[in-house]
N, C-alpha and C. Protein backbone atom coordinates (compact mmCIF):
# COMPACT_ATOMS: atom_id res chain seq x y z
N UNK A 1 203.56 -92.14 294.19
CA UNK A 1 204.88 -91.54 294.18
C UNK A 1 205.63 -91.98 295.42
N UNK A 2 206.51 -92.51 295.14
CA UNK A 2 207.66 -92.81 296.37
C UNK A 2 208.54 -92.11 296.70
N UNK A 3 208.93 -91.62 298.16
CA UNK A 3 209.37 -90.91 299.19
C UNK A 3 211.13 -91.54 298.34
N UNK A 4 212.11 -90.58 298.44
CA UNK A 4 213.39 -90.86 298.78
C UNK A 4 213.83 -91.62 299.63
N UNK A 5 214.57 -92.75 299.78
CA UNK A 5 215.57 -93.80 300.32
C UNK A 5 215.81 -93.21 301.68
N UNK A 6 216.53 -93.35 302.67
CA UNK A 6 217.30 -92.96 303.58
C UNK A 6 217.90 -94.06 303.97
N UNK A 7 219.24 -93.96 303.89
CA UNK A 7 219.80 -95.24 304.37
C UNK A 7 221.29 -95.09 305.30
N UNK A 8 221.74 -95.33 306.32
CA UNK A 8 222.23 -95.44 307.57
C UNK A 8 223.39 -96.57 307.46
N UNK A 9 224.80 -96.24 307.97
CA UNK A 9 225.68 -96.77 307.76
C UNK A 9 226.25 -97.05 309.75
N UNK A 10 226.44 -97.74 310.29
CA UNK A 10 226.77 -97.73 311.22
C UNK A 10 228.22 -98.13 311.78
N UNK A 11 229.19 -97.51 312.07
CA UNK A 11 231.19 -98.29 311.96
C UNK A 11 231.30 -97.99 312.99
N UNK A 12 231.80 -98.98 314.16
CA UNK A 12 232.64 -98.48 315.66
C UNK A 12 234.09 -99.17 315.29
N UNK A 13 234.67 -97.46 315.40
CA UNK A 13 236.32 -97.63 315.23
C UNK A 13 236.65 -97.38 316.39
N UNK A 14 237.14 -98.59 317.62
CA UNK A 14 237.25 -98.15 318.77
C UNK A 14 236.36 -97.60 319.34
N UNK A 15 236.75 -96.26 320.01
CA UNK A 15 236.04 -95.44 320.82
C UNK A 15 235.06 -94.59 319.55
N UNK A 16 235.21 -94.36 318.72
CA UNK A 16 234.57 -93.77 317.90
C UNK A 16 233.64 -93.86 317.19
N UNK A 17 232.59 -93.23 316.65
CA UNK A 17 231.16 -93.76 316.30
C UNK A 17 230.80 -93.58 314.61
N UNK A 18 231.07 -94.24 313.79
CA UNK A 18 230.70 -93.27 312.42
C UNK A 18 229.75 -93.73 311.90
N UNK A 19 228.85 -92.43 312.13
CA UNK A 19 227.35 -93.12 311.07
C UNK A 19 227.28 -92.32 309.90
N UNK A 20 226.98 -92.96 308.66
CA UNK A 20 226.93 -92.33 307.14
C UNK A 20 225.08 -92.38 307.47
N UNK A 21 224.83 -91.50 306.63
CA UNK A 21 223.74 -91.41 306.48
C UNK A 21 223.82 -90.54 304.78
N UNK A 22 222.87 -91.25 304.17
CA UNK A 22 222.35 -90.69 302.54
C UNK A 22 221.10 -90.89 301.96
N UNK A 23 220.78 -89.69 301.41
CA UNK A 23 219.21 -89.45 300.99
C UNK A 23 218.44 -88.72 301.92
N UNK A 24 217.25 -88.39 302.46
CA UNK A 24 216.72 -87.55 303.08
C UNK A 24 216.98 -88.04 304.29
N UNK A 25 216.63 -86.91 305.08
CA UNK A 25 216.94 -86.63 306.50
C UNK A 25 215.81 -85.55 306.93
N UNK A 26 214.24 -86.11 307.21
CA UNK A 26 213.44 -84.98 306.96
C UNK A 26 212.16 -85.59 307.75
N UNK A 27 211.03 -85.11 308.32
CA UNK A 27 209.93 -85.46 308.95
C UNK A 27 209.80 -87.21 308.97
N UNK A 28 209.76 -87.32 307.54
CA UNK A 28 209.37 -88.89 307.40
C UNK A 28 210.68 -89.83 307.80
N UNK A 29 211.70 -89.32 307.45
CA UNK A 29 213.21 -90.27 307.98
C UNK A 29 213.65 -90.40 309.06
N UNK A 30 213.63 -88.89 309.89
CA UNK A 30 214.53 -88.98 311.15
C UNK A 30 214.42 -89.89 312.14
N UNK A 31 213.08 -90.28 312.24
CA UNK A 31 212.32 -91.04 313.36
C UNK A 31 212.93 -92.78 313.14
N UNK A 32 213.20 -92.60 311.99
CA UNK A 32 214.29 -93.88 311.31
C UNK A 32 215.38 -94.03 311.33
N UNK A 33 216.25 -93.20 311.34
CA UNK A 33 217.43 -92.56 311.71
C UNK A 33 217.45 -93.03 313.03
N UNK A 34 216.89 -91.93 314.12
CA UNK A 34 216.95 -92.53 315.31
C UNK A 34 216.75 -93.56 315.67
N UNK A 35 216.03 -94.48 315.32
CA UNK A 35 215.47 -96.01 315.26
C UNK A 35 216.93 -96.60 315.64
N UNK A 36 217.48 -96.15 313.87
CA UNK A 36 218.67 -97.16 313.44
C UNK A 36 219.84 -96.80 314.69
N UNK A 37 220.23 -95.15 315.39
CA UNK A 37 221.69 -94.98 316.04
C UNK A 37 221.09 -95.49 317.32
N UNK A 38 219.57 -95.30 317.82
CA UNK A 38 219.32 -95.61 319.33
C UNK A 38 220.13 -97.08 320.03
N UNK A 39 220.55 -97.67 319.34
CA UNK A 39 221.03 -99.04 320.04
C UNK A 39 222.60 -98.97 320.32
N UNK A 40 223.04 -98.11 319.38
CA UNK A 40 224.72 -97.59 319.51
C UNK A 40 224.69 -97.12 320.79
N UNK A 41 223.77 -95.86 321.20
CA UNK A 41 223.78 -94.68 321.74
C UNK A 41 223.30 -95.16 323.00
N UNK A 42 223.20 -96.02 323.33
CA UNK A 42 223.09 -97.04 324.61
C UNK A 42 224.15 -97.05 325.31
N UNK A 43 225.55 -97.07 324.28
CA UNK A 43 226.74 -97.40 325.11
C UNK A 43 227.34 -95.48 325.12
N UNK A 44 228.20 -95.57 326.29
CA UNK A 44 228.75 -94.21 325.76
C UNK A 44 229.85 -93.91 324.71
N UNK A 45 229.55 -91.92 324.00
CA UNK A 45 230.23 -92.27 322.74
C UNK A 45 230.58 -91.21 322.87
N UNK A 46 231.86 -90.72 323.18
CA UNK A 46 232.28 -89.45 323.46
C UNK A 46 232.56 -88.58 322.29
N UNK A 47 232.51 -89.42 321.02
CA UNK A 47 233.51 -89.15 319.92
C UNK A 47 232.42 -89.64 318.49
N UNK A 48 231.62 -88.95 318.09
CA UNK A 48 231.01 -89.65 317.23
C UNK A 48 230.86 -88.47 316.00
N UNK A 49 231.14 -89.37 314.38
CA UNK A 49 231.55 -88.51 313.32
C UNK A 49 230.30 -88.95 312.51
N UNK A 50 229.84 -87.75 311.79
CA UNK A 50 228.32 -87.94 310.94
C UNK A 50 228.91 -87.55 309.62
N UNK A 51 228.76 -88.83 308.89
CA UNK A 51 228.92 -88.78 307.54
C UNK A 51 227.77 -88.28 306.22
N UNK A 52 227.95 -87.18 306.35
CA UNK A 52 226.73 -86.64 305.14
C UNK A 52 227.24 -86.26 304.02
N UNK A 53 227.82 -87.11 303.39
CA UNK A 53 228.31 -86.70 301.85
C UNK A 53 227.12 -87.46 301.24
N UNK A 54 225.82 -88.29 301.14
CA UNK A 54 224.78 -88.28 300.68
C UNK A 54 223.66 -88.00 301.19
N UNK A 55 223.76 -87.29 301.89
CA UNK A 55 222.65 -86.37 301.87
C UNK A 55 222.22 -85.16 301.33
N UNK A 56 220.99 -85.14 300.59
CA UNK A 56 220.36 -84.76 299.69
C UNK A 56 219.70 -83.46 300.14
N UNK A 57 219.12 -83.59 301.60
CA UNK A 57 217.72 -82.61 301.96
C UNK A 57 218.39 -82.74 303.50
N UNK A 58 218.15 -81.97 304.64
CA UNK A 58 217.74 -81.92 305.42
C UNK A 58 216.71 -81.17 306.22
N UNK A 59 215.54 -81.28 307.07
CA UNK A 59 215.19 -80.53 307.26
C UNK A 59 214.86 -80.04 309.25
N UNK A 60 214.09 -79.34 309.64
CA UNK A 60 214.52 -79.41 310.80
C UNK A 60 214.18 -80.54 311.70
N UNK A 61 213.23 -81.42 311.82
CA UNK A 61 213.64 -82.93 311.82
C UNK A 61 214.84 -83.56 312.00
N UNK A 62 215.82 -83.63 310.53
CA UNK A 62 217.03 -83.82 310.30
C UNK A 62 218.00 -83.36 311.58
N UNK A 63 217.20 -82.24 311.60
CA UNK A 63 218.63 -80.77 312.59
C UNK A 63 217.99 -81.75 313.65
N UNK A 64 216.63 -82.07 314.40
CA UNK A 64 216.75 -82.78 315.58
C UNK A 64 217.59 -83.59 316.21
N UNK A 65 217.31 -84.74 315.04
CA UNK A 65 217.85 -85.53 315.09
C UNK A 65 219.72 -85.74 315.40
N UNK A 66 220.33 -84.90 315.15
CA UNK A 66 221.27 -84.55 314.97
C UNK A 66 221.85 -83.45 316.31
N UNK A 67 220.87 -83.22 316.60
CA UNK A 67 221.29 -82.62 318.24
C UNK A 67 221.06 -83.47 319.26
N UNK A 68 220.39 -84.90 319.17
CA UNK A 68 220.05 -86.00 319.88
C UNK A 68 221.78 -86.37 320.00
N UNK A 69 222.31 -86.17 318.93
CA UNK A 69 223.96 -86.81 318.84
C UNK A 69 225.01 -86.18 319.57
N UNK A 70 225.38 -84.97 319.35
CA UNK A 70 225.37 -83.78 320.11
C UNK A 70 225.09 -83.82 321.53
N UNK A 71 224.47 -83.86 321.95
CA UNK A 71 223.85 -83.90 323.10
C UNK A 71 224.53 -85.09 324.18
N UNK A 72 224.25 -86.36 323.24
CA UNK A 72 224.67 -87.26 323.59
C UNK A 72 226.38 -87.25 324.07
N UNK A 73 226.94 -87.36 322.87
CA UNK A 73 228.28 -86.63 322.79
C UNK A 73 229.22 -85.68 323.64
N UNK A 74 228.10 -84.79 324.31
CA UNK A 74 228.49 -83.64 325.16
C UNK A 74 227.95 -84.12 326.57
N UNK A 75 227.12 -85.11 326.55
CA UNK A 75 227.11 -86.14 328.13
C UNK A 75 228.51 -86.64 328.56
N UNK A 76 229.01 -87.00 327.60
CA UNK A 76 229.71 -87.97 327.70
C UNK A 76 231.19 -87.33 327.32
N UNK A 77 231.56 -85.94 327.63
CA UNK A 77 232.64 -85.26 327.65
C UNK A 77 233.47 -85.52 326.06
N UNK A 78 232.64 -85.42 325.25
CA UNK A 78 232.59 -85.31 323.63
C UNK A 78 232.27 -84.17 322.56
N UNK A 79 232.78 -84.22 321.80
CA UNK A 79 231.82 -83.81 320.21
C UNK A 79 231.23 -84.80 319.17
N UNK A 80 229.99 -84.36 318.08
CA UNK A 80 230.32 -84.77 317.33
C UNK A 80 230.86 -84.07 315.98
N UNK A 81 231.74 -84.62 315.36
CA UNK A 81 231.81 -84.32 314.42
C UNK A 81 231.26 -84.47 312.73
N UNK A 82 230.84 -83.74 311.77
CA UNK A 82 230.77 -83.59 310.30
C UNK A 82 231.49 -83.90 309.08
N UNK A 83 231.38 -84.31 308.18
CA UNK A 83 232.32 -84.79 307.16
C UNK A 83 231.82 -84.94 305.78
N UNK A 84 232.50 -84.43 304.86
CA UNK A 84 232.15 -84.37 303.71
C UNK A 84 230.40 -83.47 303.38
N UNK A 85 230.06 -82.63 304.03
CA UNK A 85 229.06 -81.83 304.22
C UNK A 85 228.45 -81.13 302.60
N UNK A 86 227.80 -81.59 302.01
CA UNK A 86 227.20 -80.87 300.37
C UNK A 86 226.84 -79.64 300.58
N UNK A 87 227.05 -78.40 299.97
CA UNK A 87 226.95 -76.83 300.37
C UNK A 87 225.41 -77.14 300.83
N UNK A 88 224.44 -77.62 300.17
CA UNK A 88 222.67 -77.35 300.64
C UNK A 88 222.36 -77.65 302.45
N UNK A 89 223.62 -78.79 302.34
CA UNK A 89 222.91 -78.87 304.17
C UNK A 89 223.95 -78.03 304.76
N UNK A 90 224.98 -77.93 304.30
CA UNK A 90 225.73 -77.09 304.82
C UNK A 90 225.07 -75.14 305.40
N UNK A 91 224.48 -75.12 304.33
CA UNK A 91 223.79 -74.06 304.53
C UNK A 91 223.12 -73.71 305.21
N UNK A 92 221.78 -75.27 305.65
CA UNK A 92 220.98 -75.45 306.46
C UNK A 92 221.92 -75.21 308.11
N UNK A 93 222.69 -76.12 308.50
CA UNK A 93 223.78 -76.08 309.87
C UNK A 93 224.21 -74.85 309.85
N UNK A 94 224.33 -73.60 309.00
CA UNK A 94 225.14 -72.86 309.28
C UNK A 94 224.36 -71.90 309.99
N UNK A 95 222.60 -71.38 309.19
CA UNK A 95 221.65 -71.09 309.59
C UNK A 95 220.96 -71.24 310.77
N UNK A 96 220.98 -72.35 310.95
CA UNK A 96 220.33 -73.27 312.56
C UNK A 96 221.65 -72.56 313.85
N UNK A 97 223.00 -72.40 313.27
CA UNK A 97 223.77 -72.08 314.40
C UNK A 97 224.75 -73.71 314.76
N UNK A 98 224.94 -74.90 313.89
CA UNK A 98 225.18 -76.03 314.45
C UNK A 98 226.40 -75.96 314.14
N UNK A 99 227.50 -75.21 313.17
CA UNK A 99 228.76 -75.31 313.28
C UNK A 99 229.67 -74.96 314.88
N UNK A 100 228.87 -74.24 315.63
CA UNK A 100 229.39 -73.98 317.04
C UNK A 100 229.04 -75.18 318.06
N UNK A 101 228.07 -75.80 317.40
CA UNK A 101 228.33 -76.97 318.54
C UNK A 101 228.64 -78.84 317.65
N UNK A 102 229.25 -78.59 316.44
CA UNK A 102 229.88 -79.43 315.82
C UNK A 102 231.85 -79.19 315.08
N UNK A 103 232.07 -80.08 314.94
CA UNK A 103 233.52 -79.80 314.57
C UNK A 103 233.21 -80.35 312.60
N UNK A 104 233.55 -79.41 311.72
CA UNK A 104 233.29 -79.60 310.70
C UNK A 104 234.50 -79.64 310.05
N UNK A 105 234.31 -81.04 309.23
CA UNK A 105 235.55 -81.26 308.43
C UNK A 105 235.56 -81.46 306.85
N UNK A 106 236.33 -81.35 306.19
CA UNK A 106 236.04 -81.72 304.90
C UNK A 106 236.05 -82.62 304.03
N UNK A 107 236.53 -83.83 305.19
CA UNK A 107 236.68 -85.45 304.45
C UNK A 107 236.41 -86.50 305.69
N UNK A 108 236.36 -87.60 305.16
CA UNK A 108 236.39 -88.64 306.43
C UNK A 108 238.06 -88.39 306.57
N UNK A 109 238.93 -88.65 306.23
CA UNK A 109 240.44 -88.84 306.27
C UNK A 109 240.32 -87.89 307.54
N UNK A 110 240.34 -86.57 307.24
CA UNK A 110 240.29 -85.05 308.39
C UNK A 110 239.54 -85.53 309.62
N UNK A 111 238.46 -86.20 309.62
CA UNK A 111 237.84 -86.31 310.39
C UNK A 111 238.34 -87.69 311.51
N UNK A 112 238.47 -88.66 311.00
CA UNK A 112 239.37 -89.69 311.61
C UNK A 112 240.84 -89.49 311.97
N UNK A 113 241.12 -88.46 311.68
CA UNK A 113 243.00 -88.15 312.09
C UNK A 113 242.60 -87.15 313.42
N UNK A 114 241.54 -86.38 313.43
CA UNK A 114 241.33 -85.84 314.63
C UNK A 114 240.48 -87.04 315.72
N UNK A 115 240.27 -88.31 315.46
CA UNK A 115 239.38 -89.09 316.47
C UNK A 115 239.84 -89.16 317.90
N UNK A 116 241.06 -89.23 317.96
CA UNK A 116 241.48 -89.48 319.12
C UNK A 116 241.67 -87.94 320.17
N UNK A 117 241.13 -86.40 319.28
CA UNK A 117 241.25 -85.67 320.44
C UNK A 117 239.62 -86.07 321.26
């Protein structure tokens, strides 16, 4: 039986960072995930937007991973921001407490018209 896909989109618009990510986001992925943003996250990124309109699962793994960004983000006198969010992980972020330290939007469009605060 084969594990779900995870697959990683990487766009620098300017100052801004957008990674898509779709399919799981979970013990076996994140460590892949991070793999794939660690070479971005080299440079500083004050401003970086996480695209999860395919994502399927997250789990707390996922949530790690995802405060690695965060974190990063908030070094560097930033947020990141959310976009296009599916109610299941949505649910998960809301639970964990991550809408207070993310800016959640409801499209890429929303999310790229705020890039430049």
């Amino acid at each position: 039986m084969s594990t779900a896909q995870m697959e990683v989109s990487i766009e620098k618009l300017g100052r801004v960072l957008v990674i898509g990510v779709s399919g799981r986001l979970d013990t076996v992925s994140a460590p892949l995930f991070d793999q794939r943003v660690a070479p971005v996250l080299a440079e500083s990124r004050a401003r970086i937007l996480l695209d999860v309109s395919g994502v399927s699962y997250i789990s707390s793994a996922g949530l790690r991973s995802i405060l690695h960004l965060v974190k990063h983000a908030e070094e560097n006198g930033g947020r990141v921001g959310v976009f296009s969010v599916p109610a299941p992980v949505m649910e998960v972020l809301e639970i964990s407490g991550f809408p207070s330290r993310l800016d959640v939007y409801p499209d890429r469009a929303s999310a790229l018209s705020r890039r430049a605060s």
